[in-house]
C-alpha atoms as a PDB file:
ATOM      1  CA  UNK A   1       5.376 -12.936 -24.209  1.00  0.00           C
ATOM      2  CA  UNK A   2       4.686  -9.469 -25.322  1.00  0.00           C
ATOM      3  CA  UNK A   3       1.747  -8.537 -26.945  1.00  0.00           C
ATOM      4  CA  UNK A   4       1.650  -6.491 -30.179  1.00  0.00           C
ATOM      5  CA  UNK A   5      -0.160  -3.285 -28.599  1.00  0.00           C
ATOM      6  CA  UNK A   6       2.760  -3.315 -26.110  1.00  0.00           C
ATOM      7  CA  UNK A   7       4.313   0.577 -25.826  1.00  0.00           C
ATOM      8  CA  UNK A   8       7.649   0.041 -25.191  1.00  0.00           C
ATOM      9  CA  UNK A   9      10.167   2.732 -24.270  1.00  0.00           C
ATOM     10  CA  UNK A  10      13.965   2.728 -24.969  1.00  0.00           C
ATOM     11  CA  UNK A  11      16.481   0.643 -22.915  1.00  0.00           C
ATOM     12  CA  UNK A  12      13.804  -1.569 -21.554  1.00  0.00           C
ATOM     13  CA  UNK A  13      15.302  -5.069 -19.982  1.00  0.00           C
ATOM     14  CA  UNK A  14      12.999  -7.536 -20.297  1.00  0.00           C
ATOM     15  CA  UNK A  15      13.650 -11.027 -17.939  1.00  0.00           C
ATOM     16  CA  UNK A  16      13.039 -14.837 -18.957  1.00  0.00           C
ATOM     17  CA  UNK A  17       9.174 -15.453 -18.899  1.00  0.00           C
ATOM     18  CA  UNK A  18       7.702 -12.684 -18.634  1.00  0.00           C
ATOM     19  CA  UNK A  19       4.237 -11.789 -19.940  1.00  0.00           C
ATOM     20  CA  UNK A  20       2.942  -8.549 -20.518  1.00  0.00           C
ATOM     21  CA  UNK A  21      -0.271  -7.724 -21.758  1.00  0.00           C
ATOM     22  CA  UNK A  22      -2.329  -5.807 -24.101  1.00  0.00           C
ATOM     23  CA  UNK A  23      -2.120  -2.108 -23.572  1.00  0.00           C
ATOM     24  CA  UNK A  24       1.019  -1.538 -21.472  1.00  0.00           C
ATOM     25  CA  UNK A  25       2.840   1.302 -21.444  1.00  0.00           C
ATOM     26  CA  UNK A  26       6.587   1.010 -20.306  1.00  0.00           C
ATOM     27  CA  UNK A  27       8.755   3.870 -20.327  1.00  0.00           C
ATOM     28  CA  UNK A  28      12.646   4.699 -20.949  1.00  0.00           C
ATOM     29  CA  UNK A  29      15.289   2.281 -18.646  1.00  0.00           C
ATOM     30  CA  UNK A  30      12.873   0.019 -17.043  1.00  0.00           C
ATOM     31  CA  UNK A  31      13.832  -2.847 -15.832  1.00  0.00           C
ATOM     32  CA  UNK A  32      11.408  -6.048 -15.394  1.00  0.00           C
ATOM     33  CA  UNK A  33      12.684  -9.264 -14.291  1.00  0.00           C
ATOM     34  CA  UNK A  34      11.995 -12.627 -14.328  1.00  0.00           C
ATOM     35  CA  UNK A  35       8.474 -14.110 -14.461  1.00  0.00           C
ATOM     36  CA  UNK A  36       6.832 -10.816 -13.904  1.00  0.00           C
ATOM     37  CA  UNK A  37       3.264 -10.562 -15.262  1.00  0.00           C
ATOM     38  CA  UNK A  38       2.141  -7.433 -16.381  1.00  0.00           C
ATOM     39  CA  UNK A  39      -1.995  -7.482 -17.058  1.00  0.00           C
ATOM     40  CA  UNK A  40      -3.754  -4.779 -19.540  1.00  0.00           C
ATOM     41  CA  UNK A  41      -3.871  -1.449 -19.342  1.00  0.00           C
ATOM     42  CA  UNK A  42      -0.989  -0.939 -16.666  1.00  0.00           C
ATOM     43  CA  UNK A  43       0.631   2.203 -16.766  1.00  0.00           C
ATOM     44  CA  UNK A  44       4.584   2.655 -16.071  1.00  0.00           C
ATOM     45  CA  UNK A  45       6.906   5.613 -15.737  1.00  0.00           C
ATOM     46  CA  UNK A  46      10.849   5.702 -16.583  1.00  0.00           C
ATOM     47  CA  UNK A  47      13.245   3.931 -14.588  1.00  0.00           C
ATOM     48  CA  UNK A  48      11.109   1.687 -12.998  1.00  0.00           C
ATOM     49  CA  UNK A  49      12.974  -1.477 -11.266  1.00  0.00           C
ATOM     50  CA  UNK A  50      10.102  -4.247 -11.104  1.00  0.00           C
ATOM     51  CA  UNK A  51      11.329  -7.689  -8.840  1.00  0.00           C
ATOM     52  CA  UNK A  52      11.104 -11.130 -10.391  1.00  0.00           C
ATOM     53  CA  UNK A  53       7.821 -13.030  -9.810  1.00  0.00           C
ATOM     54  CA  UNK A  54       5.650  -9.602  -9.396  1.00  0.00           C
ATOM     55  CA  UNK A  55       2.230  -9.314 -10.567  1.00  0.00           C
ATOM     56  CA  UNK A  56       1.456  -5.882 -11.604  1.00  0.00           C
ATOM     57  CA  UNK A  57      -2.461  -4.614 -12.319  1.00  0.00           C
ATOM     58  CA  UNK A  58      -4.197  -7.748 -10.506  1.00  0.00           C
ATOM     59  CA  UNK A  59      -7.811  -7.538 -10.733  1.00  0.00           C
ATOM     60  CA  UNK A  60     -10.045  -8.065  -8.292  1.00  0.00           C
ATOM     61  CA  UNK A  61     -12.296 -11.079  -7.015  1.00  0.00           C
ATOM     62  CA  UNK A  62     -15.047 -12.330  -4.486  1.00  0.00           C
ATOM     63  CA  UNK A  63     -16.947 -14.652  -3.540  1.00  0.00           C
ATOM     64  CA  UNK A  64     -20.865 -15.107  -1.830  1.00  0.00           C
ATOM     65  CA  UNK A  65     -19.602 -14.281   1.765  1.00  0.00           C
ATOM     66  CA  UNK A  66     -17.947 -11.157   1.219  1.00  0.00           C
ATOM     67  CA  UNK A  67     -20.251  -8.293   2.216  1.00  0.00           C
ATOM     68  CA  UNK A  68     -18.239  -5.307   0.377  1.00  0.00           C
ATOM     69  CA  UNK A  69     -18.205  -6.481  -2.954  1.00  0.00           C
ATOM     70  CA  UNK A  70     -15.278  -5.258  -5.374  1.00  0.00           C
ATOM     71  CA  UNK A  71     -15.787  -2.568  -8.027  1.00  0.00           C
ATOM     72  CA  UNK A  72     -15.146  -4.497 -11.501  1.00  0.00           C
ATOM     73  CA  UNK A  73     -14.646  -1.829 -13.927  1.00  0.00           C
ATOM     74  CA  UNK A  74     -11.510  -0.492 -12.171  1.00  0.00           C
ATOM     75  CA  UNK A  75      -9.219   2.127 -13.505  1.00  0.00           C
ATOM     76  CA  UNK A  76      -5.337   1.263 -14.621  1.00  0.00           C
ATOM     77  CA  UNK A  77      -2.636   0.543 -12.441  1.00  0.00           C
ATOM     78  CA  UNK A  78      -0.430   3.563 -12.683  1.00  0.00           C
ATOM     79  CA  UNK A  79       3.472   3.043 -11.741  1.00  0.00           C
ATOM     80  CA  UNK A  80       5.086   6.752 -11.574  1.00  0.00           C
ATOM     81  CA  UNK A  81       8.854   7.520 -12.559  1.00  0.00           C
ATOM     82  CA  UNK A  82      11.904   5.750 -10.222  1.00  0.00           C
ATOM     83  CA  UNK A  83       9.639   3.374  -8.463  1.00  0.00           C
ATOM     84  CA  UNK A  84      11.069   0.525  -7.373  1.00  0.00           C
ATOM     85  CA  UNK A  85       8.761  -2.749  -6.773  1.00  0.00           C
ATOM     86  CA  UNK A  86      10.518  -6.092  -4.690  1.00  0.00           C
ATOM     87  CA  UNK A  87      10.011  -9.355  -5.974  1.00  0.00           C
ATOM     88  CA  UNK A  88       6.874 -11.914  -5.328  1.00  0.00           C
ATOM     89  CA  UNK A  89       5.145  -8.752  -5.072  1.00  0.00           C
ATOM     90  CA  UNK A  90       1.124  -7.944  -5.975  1.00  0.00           C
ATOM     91  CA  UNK A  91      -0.147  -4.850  -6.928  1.00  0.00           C
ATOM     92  CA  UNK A  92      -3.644  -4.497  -8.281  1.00  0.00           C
ATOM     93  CA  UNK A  93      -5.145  -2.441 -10.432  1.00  0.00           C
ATOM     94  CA  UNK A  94      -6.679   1.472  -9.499  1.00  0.00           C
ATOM     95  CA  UNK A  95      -3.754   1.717  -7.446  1.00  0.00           C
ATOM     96  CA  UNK A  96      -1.192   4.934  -7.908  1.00  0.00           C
ATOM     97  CA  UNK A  97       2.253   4.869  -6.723  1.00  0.00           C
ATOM     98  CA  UNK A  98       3.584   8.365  -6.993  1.00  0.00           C
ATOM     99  CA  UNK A  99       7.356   8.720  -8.039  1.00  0.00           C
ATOM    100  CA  UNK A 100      10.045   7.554  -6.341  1.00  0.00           C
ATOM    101  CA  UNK A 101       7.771   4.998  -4.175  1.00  0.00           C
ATOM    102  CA  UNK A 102       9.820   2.017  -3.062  1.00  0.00           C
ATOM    103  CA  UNK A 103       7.503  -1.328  -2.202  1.00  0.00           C
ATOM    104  CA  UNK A 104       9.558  -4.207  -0.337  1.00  0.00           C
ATOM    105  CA  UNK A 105       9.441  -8.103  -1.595  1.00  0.00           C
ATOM    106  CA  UNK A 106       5.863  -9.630  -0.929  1.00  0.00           C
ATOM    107  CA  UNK A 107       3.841  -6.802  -0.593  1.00  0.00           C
ATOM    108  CA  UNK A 108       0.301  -6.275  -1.409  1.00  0.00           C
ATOM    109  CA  UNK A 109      -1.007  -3.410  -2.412  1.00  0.00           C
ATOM    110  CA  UNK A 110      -4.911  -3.453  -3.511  1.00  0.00           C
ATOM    111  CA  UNK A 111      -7.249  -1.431  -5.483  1.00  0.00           C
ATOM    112  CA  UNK A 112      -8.209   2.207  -4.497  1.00  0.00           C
ATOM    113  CA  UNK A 113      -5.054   3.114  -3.293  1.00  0.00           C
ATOM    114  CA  UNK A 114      -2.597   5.717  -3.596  1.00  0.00           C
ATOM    115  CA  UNK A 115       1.058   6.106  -2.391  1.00  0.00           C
ATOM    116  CA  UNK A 116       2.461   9.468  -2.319  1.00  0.00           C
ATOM    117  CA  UNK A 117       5.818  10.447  -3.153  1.00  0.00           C
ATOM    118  CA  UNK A 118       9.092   8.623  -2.117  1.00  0.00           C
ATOM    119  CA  UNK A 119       7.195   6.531   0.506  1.00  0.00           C
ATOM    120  CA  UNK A 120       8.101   2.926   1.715  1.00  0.00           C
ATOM    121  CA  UNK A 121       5.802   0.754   1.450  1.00  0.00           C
ATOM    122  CA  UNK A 122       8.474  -2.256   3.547  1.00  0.00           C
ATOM    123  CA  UNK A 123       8.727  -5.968   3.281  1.00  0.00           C
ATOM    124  CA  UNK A 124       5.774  -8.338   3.196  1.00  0.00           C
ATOM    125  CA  UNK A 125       3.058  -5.227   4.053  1.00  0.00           C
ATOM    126  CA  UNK A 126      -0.690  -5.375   3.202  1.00  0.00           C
ATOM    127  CA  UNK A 127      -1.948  -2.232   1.759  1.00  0.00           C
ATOM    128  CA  UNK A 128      -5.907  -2.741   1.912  1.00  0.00           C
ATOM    129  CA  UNK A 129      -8.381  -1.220  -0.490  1.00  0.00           C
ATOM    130  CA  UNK A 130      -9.430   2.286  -0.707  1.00  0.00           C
ATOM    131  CA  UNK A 131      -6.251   3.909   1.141  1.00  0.00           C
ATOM    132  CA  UNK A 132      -4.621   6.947   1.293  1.00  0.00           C
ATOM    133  CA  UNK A 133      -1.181   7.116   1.933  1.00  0.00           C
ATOM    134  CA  UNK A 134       0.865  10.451   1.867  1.00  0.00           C
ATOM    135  CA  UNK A 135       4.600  11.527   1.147  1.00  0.00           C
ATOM    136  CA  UNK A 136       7.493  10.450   2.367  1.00  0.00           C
ATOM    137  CA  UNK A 137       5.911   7.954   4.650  1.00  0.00           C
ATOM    138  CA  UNK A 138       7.483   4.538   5.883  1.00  0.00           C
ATOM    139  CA  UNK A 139       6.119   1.414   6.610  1.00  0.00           C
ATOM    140  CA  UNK A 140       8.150  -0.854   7.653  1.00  0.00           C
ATOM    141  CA  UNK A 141       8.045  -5.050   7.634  1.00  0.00           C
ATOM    142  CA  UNK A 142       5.041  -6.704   8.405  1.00  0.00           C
ATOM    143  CA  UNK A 143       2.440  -4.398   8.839  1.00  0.00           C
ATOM    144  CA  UNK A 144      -1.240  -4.904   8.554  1.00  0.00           C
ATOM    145  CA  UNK A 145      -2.602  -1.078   6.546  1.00  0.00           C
ATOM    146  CA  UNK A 146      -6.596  -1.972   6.742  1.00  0.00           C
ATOM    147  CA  UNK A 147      -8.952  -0.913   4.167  1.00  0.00           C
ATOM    148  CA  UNK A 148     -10.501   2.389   4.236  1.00  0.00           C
ATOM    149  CA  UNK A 149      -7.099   4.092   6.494  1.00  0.00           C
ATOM    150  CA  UNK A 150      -5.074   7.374   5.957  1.00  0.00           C
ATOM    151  CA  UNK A 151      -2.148   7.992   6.718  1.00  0.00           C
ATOM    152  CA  UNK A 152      -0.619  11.636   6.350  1.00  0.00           C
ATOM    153  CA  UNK A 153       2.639  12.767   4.933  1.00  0.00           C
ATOM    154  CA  UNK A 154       5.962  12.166   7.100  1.00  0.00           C
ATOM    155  CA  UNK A 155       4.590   9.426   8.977  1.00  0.00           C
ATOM    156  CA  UNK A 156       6.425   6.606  10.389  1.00  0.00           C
ATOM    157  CA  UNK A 157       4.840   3.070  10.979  1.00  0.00           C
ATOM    158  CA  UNK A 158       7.063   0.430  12.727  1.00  0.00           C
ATOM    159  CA  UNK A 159       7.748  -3.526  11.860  1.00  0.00           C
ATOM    160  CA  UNK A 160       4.250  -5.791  12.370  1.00  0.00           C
ATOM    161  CA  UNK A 161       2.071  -2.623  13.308  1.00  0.00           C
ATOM    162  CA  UNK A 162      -1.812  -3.767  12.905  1.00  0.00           C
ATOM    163  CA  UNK A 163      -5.090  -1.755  12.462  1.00  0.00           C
ATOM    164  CA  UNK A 164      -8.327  -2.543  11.814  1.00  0.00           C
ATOM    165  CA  UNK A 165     -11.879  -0.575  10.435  1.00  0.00           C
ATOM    166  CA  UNK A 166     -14.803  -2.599  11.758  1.00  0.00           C
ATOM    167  CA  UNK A 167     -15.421  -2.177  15.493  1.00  0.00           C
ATOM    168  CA  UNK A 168     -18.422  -4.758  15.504  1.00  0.00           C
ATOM    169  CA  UNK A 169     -16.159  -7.326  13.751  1.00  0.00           C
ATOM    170  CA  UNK A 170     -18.558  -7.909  10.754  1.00  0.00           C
ATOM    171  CA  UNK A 171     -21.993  -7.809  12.731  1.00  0.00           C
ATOM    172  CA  UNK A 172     -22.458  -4.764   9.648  1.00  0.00           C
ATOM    173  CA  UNK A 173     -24.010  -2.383  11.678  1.00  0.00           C
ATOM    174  CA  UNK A 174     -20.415  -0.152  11.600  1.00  0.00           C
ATOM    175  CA  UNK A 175     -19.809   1.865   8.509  1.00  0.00           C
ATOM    176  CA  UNK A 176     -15.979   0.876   7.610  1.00  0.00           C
ATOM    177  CA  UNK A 177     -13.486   3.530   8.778  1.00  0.00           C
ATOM    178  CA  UNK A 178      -9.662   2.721   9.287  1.00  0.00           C
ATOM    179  CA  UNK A 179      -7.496   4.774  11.226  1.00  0.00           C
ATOM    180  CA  UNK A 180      -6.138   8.535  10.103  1.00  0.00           C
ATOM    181  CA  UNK A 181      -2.694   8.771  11.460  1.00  0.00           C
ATOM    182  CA  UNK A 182      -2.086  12.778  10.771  1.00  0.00           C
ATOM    183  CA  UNK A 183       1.578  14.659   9.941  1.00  0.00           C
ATOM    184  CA  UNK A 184       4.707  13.344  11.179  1.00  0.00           C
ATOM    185  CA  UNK A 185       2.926  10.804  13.638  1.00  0.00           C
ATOM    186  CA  UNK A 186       5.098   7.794  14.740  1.00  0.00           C
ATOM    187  CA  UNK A 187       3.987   4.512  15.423  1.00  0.00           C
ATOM    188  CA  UNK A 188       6.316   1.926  17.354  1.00  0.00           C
ATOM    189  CA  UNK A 189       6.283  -1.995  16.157  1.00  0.00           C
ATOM    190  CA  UNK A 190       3.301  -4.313  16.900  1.00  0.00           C
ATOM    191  CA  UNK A 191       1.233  -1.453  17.862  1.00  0.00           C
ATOM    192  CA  UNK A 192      -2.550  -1.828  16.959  1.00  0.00           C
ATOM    193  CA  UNK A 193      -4.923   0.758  16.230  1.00  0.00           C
ATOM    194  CA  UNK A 194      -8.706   0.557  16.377  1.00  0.00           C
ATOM    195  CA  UNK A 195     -10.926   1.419  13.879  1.00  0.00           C
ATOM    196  CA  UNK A 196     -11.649   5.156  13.236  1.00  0.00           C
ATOM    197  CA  UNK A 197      -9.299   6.244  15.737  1.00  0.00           C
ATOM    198  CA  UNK A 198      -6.940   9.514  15.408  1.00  0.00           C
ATOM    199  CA  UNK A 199      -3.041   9.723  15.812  1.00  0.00           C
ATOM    200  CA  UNK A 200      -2.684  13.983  15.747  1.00  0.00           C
ATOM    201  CA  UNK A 201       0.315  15.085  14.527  1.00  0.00           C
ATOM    202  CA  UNK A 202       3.427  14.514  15.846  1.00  0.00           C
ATOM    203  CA  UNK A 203       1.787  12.086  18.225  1.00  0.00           C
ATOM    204  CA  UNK A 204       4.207   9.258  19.592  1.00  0.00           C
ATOM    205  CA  UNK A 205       2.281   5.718  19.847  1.00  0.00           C
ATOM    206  CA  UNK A 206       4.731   3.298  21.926  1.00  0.00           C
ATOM    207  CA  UNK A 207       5.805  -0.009  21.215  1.00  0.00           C
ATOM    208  CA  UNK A 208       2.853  -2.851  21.361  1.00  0.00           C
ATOM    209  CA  UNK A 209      -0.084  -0.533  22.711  1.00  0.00           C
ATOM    210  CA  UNK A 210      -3.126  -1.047  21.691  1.00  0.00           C
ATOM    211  CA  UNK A 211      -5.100   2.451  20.987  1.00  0.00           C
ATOM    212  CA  UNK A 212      -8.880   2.170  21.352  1.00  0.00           C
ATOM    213  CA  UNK A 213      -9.305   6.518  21.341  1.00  0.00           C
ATOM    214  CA  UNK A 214      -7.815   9.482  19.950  1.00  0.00           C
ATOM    215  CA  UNK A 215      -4.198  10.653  20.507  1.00  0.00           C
ATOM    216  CA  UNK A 216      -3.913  14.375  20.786  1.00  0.00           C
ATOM    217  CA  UNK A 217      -1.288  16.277  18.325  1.00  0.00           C
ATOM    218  CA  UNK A 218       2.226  15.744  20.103  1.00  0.00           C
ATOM    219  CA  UNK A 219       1.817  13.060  22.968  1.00  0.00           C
ATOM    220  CA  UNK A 220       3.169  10.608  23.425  1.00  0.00           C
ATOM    221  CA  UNK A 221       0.739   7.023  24.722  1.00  0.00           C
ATOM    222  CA  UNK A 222       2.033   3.656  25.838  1.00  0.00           C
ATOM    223  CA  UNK A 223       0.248   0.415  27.045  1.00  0.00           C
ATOM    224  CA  UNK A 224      -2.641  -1.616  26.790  1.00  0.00           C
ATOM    225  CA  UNK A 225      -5.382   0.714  26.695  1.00  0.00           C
ATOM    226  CA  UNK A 226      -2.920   3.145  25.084  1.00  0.00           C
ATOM    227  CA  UNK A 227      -2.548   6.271  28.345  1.00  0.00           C
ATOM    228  CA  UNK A 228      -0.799   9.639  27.962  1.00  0.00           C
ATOM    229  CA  UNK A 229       2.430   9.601  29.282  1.00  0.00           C
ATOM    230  CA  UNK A 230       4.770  13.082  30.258  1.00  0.00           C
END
């Protein structure tokens, strides 16, 4: 189903079942597949490639518990040029994904986020609200990107890394902060960062340490407290 205030550019493919609705705009030789839903306002470049079952422009929801309660009146989803988006995938609106952005099957990316150019955002990865990620950064399958994080350009982030942004683990006497992971940092797989913690660039953090403190620009830190290593 397309609705009549649809935008469509030229050489669109359209799958079985899809539903897209009111005030898209889809650009020249973009390609949606099957059962891919495609809520108001959404925003989306030229040769897009969008995976069957996606959801694209989700908006948000709560419920009594939750103590930071989503914005309502949220901004488009905006897809740039050449992005590429997996199947079974979420992406909700207020989110940016620069051109050239490639997101893996099953990801979730929510609102307040931005991904910068020709980043990977990999396989089954949860992108948390009000995130910055920069260019030409990869995240690979599995990972855990908490709310409130940033993560600089040229940074690598291994399979099933984890981080977090409340040290008191909801007590709400911590104001949220996720990790900044500067330039060209590298993260090995099933590493976990605390909240508010630094990676400097070029910093190495080894495979499966847990880092509870800042890592200076350009060493390298292993284990469980993460420890400088020569």
């Amino acid at each position: 189903m397309v609705n009549k205030s649809v935008r469509l550019g030229n050489n669109v493919e359209i799958g079985e079942n899809v539903v897209i609705e009111d005030n898209v705009f889809i650009g020249d030789n973009v390609v949606i597949g099957h059962n891919v839903v495609i809520k108001k306002d959404t925003i989306i470049g030229s040769g897009v490639q969008i995976g069957d079952l996606t959801i694209l422009g989700k908006s948000t929801s709560s419920n009594k518990k939750m103590a930071r309660k989503p914005e309502k009146n949220l901004s488009p989803l905006v897809i740039e040029e050449d992005v590429t988006i997996g199947c079974n995938s979420v992406i909700y609106r207020n989110v940016q994904l620069k051109r050239g952005v490639f997101v893996g099957d099953l990801s979730s990316i929510r609102e307040k986020v931005e991904v910068g150019e020709d980043s990977i955002v990999g396989r089954n990865v949860m992108v948390e609200t009000n995130t910055q990620i920069g260019q030409r950064v990869t995240i690979q399958t599995g990972c855990y990107i908490t709310a409130d994080m940033k993560i600089e350009d040229d940074v690598f982030i291994g399979p099933c890394c984890s981080s977090s942004n409340d040290k008191y683990m909801g007590m709400g006497n911590f104001e949220h902060q996720g990790p900044i992971i500067k330039k060209n940092a590298k993260i090995g797989n099933n590493a976990t960062l605390l909240p508010a913690i630094v990676i400097g660039e070029n910093a190495i953090v080894g495979a499966g340490a847990v880092i509870t403190k800042d890592v200076p620009a350009g060493k390298t830190v292993v284990g469980n407290p993460g420890r400088i290593i020569r």
